[in-house]
N, C-alpha and C. Protein backbone atom coordinates (compact mmCIF):
# COMPACT_ATOMS: atom_id res chain seq x y z
N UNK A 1 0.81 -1.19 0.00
CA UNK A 1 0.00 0.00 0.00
C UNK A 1 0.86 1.26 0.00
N UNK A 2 2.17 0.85 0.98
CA UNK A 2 3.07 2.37 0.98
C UNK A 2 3.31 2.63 -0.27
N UNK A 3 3.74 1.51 -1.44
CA UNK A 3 4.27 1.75 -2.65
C UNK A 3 3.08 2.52 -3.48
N UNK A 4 2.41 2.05 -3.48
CA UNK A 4 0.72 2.79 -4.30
C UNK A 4 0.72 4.13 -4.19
N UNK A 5 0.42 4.72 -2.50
CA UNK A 5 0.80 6.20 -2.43
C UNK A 5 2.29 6.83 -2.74
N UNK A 6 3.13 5.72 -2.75
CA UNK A 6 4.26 7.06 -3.63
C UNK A 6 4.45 6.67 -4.81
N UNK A 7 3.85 6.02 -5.40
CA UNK A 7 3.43 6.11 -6.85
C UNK A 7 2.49 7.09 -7.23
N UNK A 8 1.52 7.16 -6.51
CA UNK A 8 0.53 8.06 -6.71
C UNK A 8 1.07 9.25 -6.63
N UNK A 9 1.67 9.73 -5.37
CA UNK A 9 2.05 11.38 -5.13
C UNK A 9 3.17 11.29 -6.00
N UNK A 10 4.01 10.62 -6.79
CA UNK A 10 4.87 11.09 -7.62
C UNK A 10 4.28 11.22 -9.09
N UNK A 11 3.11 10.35 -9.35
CA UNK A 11 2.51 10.94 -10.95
C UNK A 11 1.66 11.94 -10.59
N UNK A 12 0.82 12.35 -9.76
CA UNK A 12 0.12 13.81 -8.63
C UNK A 12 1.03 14.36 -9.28
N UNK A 13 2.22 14.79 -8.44
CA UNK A 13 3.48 15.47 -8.59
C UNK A 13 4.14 15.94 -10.08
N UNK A 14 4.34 14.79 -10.68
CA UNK A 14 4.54 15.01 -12.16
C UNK A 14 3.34 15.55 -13.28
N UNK A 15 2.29 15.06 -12.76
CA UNK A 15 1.18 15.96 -13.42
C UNK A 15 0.85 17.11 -13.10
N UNK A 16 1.30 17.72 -12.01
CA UNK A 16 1.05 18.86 -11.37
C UNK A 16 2.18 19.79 -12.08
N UNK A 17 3.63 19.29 -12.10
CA UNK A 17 4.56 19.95 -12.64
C UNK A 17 4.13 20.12 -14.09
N UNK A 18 3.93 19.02 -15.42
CA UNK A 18 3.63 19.11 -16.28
C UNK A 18 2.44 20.30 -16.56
N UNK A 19 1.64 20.64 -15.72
CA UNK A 19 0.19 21.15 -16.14
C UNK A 19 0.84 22.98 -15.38
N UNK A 20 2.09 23.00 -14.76
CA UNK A 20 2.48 24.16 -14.67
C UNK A 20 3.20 24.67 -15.74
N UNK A 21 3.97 23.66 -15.91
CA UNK A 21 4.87 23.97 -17.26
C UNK A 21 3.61 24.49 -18.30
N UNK A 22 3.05 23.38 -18.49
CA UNK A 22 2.18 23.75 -20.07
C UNK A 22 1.22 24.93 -20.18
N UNK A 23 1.16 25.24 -18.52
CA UNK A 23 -0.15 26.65 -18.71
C UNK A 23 0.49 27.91 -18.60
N UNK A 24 1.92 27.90 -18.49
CA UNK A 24 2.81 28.94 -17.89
C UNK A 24 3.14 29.71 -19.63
N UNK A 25 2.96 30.38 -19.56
CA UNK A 25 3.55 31.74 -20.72
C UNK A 25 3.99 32.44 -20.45
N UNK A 26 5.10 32.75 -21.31
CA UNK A 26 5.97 34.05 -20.80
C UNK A 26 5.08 35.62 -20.68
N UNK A 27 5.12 36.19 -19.90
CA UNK A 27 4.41 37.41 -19.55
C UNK A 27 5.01 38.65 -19.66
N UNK A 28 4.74 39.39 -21.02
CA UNK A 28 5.58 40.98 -21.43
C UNK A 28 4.50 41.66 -20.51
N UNK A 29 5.00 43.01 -20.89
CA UNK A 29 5.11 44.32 -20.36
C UNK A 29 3.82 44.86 -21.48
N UNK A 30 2.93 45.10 -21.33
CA UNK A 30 2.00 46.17 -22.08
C UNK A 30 3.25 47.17 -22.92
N UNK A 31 3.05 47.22 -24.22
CA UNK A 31 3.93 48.45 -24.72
C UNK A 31 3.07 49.85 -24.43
N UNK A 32 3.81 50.82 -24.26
CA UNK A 32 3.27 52.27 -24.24
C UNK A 32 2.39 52.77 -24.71
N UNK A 33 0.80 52.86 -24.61
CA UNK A 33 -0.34 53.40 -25.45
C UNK A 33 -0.09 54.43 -26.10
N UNK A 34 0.12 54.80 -26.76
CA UNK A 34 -0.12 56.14 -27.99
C UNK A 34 -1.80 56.82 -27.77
N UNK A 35 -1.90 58.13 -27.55
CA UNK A 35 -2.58 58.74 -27.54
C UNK A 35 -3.88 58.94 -28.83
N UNK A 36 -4.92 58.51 -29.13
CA UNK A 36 -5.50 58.80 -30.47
C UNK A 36 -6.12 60.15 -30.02
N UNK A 37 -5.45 60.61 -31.64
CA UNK A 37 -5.88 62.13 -31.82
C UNK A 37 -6.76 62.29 -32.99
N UNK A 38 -7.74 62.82 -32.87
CA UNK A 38 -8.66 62.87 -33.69
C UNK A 38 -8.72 65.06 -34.25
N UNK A 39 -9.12 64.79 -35.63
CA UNK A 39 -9.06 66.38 -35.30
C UNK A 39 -10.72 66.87 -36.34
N UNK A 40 -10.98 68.03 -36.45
CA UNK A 40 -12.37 68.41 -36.86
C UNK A 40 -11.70 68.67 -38.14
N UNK A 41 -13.38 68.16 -38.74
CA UNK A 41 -12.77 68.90 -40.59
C UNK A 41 -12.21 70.24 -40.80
N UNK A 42 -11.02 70.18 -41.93
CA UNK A 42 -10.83 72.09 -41.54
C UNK A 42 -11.71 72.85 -42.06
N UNK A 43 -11.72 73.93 -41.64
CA UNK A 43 -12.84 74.91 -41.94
C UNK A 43 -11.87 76.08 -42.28
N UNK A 44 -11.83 77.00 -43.88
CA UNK A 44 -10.67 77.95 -43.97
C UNK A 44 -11.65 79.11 -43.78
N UNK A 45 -10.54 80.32 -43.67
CA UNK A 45 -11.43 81.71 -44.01
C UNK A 45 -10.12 82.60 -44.90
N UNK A 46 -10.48 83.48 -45.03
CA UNK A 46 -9.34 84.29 -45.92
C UNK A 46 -8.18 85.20 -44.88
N UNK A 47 -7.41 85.15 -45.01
CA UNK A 47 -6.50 85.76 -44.37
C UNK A 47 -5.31 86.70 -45.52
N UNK A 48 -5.15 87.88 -44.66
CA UNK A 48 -3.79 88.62 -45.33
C UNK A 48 -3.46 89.71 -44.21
N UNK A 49 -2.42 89.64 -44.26
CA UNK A 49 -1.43 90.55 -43.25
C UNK A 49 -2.15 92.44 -44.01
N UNK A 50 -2.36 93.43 -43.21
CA UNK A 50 -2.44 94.74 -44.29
C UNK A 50 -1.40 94.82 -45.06
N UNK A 51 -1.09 95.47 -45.72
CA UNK A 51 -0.14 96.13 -46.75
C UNK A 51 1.04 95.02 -47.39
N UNK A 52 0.73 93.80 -47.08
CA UNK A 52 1.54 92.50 -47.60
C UNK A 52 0.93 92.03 -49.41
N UNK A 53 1.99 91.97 -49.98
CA UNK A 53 1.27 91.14 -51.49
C UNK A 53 0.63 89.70 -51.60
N UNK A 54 0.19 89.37 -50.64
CA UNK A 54 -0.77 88.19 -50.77
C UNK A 54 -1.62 87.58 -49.65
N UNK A 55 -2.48 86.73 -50.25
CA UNK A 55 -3.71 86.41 -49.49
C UNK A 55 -3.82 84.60 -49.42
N UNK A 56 -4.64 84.03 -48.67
CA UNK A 56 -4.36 83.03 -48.79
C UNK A 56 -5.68 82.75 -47.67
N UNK A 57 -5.93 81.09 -47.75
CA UNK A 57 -7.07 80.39 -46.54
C UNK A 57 -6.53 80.16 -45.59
N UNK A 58 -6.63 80.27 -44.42
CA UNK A 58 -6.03 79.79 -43.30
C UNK A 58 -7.10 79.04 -42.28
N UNK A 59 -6.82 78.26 -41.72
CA UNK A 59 -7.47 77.24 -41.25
C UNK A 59 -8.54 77.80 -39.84
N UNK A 60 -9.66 77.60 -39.59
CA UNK A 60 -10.07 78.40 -38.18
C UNK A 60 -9.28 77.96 -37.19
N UNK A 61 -8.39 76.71 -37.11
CA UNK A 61 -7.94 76.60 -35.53
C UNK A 61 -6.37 76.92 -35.26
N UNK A 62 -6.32 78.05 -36.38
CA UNK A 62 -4.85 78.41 -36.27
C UNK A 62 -5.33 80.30 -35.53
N UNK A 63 -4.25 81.09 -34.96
CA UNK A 63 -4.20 81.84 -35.00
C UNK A 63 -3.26 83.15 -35.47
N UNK A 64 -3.23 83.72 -36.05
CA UNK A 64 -1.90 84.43 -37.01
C UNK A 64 -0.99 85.02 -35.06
N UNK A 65 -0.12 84.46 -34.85
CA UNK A 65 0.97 85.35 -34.26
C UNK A 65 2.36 85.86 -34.50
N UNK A 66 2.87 87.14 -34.11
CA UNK A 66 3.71 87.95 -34.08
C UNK A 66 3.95 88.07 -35.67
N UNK A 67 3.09 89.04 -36.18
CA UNK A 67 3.92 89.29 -37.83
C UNK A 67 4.96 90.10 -37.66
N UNK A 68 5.95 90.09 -38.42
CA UNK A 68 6.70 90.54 -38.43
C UNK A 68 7.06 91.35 -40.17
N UNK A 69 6.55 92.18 -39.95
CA UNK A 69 6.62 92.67 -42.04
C UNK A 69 5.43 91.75 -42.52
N UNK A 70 5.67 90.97 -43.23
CA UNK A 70 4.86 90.41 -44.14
C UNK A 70 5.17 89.13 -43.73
N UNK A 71 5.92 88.43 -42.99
CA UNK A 71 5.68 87.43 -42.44
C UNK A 71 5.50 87.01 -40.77
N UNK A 72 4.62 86.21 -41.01
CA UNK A 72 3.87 85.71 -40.20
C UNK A 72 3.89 84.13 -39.00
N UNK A 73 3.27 84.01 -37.76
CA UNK A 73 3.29 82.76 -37.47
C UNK A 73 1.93 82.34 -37.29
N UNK A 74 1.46 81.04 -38.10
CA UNK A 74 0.39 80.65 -37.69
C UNK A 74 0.11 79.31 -36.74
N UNK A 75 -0.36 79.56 -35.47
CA UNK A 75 0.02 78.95 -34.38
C UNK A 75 -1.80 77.80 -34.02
N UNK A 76 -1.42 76.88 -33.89
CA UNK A 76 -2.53 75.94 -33.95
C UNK A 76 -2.27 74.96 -32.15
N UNK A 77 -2.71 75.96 -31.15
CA UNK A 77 -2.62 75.78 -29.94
C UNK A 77 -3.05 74.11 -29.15
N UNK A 78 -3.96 73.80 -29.78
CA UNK A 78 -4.57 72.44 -29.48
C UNK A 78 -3.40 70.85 -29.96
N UNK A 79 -2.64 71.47 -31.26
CA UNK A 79 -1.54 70.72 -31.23
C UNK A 79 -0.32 71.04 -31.22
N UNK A 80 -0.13 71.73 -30.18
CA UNK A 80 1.12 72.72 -29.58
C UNK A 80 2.10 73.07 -31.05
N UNK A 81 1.72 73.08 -32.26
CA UNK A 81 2.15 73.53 -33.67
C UNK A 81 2.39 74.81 -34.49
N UNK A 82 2.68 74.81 -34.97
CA UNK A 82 3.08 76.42 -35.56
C UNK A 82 3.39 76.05 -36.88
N UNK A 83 2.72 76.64 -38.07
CA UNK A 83 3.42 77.03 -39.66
C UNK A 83 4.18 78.14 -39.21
N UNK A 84 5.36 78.30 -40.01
CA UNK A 84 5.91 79.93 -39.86
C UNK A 84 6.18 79.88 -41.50
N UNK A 85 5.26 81.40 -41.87
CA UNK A 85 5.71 81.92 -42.47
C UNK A 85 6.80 83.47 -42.91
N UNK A 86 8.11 82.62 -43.95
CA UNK A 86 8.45 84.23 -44.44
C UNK A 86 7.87 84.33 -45.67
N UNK A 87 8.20 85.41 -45.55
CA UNK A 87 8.20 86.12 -46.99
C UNK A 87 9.71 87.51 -47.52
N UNK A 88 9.94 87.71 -48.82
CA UNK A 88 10.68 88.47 -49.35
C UNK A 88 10.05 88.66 -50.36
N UNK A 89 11.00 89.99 -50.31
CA UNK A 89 10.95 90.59 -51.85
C UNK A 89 12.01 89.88 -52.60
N UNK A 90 11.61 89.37 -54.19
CA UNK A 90 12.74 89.14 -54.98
C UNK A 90 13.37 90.20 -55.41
N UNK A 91 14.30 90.46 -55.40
CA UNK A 91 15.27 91.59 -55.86
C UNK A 91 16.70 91.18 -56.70
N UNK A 92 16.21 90.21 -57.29
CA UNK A 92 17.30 89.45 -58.27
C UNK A 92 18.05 88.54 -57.87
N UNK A 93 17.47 88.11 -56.49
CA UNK A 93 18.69 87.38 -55.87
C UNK A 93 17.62 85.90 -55.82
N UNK A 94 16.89 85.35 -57.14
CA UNK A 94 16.04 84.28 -56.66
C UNK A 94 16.79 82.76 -56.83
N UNK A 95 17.85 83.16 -56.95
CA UNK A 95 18.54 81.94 -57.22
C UNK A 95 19.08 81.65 -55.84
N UNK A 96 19.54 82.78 -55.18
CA UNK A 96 20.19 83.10 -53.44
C UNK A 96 18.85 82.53 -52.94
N UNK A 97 17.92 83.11 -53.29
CA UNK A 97 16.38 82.58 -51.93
C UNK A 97 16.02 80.94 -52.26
N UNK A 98 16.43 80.53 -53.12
CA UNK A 98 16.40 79.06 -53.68
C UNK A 98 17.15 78.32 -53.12
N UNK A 99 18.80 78.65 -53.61
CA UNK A 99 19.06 77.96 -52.60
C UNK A 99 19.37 78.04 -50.94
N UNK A 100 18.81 78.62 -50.26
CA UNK A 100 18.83 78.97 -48.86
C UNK A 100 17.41 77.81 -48.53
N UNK A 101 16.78 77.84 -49.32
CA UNK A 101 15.37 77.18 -48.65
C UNK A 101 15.45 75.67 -48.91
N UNK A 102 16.09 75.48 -49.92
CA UNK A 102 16.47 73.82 -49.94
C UNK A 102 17.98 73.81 -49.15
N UNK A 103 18.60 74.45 -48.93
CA UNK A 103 19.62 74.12 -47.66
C UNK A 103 18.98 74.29 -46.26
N UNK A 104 18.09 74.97 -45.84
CA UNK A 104 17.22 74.96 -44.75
C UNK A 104 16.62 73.14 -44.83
N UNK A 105 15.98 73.07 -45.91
CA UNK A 105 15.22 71.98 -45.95
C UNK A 105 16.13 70.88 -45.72
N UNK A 106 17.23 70.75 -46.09
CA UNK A 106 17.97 69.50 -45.85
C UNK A 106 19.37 69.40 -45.14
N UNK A 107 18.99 70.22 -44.11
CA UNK A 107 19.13 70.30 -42.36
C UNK A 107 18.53 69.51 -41.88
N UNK A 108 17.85 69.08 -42.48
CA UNK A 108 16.65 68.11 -41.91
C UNK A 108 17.11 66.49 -42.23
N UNK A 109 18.16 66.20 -42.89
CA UNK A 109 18.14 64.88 -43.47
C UNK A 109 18.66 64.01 -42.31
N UNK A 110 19.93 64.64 -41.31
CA UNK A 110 20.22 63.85 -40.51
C UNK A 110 19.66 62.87 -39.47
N UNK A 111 18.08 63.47 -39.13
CA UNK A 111 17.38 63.23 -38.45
C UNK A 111 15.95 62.40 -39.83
N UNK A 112 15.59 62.75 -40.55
CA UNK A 112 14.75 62.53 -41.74
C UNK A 112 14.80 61.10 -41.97
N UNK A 113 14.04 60.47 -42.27
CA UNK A 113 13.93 58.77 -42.90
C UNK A 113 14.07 59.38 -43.91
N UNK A 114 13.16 60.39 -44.54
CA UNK A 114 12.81 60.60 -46.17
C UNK A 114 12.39 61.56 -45.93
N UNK A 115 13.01 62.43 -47.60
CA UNK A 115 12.32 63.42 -47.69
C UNK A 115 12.13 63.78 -49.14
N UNK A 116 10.53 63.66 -49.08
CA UNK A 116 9.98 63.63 -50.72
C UNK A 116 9.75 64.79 -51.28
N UNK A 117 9.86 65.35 -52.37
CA UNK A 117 10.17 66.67 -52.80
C UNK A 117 8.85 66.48 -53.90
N UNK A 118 7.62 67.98 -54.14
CA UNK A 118 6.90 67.27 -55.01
C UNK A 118 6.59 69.41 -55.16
N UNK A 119 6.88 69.13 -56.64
CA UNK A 119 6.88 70.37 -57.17
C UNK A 119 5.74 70.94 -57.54
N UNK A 120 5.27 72.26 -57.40
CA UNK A 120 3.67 72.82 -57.38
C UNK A 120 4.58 73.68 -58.46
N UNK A 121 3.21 73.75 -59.57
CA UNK A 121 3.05 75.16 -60.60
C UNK A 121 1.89 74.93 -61.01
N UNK A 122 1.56 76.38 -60.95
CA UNK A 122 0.40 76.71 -61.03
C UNK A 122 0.36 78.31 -62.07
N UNK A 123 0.93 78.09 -63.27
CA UNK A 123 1.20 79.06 -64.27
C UNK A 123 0.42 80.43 -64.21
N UNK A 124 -0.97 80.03 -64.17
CA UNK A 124 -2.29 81.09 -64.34
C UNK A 124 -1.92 81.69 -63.17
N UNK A 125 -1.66 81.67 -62.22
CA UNK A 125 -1.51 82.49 -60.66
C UNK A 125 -0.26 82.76 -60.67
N UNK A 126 0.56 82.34 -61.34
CA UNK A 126 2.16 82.73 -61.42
C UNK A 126 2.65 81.93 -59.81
N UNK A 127 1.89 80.89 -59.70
CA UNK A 127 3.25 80.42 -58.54
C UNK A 127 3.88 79.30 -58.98
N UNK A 128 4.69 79.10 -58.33
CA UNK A 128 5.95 78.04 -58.89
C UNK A 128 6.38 77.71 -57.17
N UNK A 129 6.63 76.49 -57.32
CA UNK A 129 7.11 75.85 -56.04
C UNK A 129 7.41 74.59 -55.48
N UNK A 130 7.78 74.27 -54.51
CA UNK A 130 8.21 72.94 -54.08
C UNK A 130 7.51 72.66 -52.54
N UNK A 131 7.09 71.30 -52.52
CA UNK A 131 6.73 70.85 -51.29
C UNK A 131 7.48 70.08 -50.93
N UNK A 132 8.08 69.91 -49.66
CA UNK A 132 9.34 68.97 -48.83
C UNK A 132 8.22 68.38 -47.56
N UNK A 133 8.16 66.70 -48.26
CA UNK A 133 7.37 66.33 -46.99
C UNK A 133 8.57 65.48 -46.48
N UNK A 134 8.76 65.89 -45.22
CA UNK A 134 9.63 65.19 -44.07
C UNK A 134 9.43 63.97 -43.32
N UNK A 135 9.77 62.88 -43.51
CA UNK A 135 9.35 61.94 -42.74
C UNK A 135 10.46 61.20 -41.70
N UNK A 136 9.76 61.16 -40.53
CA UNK A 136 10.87 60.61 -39.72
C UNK A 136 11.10 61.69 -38.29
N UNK A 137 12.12 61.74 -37.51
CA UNK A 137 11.97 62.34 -36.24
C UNK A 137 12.61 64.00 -36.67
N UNK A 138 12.72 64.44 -37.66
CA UNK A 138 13.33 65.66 -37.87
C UNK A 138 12.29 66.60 -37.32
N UNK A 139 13.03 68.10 -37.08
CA UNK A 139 12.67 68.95 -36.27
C UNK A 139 11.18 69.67 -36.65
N UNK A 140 11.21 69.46 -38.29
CA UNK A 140 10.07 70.20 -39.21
C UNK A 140 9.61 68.94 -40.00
N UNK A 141 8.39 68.75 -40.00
CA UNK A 141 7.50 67.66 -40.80
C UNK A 141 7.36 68.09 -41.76
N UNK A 142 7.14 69.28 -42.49
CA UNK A 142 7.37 69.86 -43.90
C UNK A 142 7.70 71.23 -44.09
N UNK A 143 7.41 71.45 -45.38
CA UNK A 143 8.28 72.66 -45.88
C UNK A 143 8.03 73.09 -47.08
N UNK A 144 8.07 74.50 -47.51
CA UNK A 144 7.42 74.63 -48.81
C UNK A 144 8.38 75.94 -49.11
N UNK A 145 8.20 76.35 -50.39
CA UNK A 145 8.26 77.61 -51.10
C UNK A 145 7.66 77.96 -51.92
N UNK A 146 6.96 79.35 -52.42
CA UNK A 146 6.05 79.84 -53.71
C UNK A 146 6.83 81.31 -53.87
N UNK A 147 7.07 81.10 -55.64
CA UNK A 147 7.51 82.32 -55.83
C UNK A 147 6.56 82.95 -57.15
N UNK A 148 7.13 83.72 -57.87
CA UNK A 148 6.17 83.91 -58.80
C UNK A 148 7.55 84.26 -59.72
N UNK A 149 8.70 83.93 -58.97
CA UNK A 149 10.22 84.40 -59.96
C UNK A 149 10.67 85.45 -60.24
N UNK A 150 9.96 86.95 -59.86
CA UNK A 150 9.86 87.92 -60.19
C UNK A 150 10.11 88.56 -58.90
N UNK A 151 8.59 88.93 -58.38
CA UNK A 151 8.74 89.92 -57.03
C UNK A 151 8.38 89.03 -55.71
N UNK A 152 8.24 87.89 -55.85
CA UNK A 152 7.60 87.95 -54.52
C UNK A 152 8.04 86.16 -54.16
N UNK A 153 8.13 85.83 -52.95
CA UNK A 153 8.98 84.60 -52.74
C UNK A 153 8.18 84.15 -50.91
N UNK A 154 7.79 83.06 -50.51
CA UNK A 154 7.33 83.01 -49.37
C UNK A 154 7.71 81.56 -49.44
N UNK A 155 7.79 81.41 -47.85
CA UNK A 155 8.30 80.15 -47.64
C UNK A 155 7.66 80.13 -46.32
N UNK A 156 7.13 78.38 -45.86
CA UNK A 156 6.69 77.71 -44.76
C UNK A 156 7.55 76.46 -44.15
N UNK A 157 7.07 76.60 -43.15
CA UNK A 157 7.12 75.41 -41.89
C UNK A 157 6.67 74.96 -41.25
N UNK A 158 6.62 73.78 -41.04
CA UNK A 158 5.73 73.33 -39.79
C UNK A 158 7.04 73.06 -38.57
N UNK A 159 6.32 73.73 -37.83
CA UNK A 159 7.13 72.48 -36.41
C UNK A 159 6.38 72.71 -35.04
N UNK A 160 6.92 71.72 -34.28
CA UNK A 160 5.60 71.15 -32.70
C UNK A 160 6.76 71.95 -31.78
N UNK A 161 5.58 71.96 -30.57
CA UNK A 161 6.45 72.49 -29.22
C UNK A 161 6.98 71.66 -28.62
N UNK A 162 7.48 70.36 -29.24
CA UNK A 162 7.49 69.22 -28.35
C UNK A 162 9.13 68.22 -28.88
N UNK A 163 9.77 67.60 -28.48
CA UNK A 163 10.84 66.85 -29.40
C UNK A 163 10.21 65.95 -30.09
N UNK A 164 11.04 65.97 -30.84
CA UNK A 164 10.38 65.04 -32.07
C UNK A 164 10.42 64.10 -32.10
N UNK A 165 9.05 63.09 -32.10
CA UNK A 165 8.91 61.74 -32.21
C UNK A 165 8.06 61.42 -33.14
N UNK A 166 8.28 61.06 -33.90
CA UNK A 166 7.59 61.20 -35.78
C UNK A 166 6.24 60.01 -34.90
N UNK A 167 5.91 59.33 -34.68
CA UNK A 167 4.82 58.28 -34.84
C UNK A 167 3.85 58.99 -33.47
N UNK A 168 4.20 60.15 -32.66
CA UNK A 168 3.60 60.58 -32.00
C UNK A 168 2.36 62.10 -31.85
N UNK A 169 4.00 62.96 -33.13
CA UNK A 169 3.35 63.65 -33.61
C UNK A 169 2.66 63.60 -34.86
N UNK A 170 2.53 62.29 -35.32
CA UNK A 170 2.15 61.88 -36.84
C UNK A 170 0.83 62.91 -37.09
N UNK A 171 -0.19 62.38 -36.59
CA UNK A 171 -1.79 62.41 -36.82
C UNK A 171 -1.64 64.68 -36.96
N UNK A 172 -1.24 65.03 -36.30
CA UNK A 172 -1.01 66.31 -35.95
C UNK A 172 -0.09 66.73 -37.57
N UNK A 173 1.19 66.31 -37.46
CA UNK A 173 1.62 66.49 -38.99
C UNK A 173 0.86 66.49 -40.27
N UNK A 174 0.14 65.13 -39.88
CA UNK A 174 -0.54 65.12 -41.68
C UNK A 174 -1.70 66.35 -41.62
N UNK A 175 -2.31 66.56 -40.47
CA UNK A 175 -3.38 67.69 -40.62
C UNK A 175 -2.74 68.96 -40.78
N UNK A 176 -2.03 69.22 -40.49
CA UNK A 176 -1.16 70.73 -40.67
C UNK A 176 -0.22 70.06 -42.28
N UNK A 177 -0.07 69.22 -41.92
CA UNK A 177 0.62 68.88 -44.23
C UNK A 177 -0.72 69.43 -44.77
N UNK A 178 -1.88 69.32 -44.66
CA UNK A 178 -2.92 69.36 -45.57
C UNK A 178 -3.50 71.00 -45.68
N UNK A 179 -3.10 71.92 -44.76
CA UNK A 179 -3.31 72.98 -44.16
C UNK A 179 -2.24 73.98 -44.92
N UNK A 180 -1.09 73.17 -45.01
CA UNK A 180 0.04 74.09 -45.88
C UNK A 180 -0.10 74.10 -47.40
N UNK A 181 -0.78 72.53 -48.03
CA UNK A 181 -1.28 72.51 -48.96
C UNK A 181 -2.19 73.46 -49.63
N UNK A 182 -2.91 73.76 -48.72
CA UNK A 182 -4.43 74.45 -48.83
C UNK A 182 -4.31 76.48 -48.94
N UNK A 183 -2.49 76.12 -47.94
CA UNK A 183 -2.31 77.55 -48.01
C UNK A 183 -1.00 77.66 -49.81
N UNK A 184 -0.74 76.74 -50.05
CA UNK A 184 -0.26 76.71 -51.43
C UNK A 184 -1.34 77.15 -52.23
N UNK A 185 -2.12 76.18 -52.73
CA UNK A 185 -3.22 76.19 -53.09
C UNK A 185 -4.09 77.27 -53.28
N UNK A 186 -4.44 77.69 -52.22
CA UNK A 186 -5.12 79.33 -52.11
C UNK A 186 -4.57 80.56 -52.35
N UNK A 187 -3.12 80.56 -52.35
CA UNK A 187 -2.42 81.81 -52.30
C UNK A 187 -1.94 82.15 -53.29
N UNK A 188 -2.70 84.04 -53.44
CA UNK A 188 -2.94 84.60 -54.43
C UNK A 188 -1.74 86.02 -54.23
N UNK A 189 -1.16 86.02 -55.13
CA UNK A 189 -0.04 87.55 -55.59
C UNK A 189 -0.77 89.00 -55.26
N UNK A 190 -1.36 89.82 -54.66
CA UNK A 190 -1.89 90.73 -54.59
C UNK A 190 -1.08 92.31 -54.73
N UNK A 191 -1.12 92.91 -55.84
CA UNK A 191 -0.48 94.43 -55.71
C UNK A 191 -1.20 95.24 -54.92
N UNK A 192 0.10 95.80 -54.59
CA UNK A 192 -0.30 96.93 -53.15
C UNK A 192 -0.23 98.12 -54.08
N UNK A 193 -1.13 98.76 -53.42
CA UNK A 193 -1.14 100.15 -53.79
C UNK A 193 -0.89 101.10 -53.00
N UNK A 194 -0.06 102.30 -53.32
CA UNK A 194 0.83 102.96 -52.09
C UNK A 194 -0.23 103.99 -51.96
């Protein structure tokens, strides 16, 4: 009979071990939730600085701060973001404002996965230009220029109040990419009259 019970408590035993082993899984760590950001359709209205040569849509949830001359910051508080725009006068030097804005732009590569370059003309309005979409942890998610080659030359940016973590500030980037688009898009050469 002694032999029976330690036969018994040793297959007990071994079935008990077996049925720990087999139910046991290794147990990670939850990875870090990411925040979902959702944002409202944009809604534009017309915007222009006084006595500046052009006009353009600007989004309702931006607000124009600190102009400075004819350029401007448009500041979108809810995703701690900012476009900044300049602007110049061309004064023959459009080859100098050309290349300054693609050497600005690719300041950006060290930090950049990619950066796709996709050229706007728009003949009838006289603009001519380039879009720099940035992808990856760099400081600015995009970047633009519109000139008309002649008198008038403006250039944008996006960038966050925050360090850059491309998959965090994603959702926030592509809505302000679509916003700079819109201010390509819309923006019209206007003569001033003195």
């Amino acid at each position: 009979m002694k032999s029976n019970k330690g036969k018994i408590l040793v297959v007990v035993s071994l079935c008990v071990a077996l049925m720990g082993l087999i139910s046991c899984e290794e147990t990670l760590p939850k990875p870090n939730a990411m925040l979902r950001l959702e944002y409202p359709q944009p809604e534009y209205e017309s915007f222009q600085l006084p006595s500046c040569p052009y006009t353009f849509e600007k989004s309702y949830l931006a607000f124009a701060d600190k102009p400075n001359g004819c350029s401007v910051n448009l500041v979108y508080p809810k995703m701690k973001g900012t476009i900044y725009l300049s602007y110049r006068n061309v004064q023959g030097d459009i080859k100098q404002l050309l290349t300054d804005v693609q050497k600005l732009t690719y300041e950006h590569v060290v930090k950049a996965d990619n950066i796709v370059e996709q050229p706007y003309v728009n003949a009838d309005a006289k603009k001519y230009g380039m879009f720099y979409e940035v992808s990856g942890n760099a400081a600015s998610q995009s970047q633009f220029y519109l000139t008309d080659s002649v008198s008038h030359f403006i250039t944008g940016s996006i960038y966050f109040d925050s360090k850059p973590n491309y998959d965090s500030i994603l959702p926030a980037a592509v809505y302000l990419r679509e916003d700079v688009r819109k201010i390509m898009e819309s923006l019209e050469w206007k003569d001033i009259e003195d």
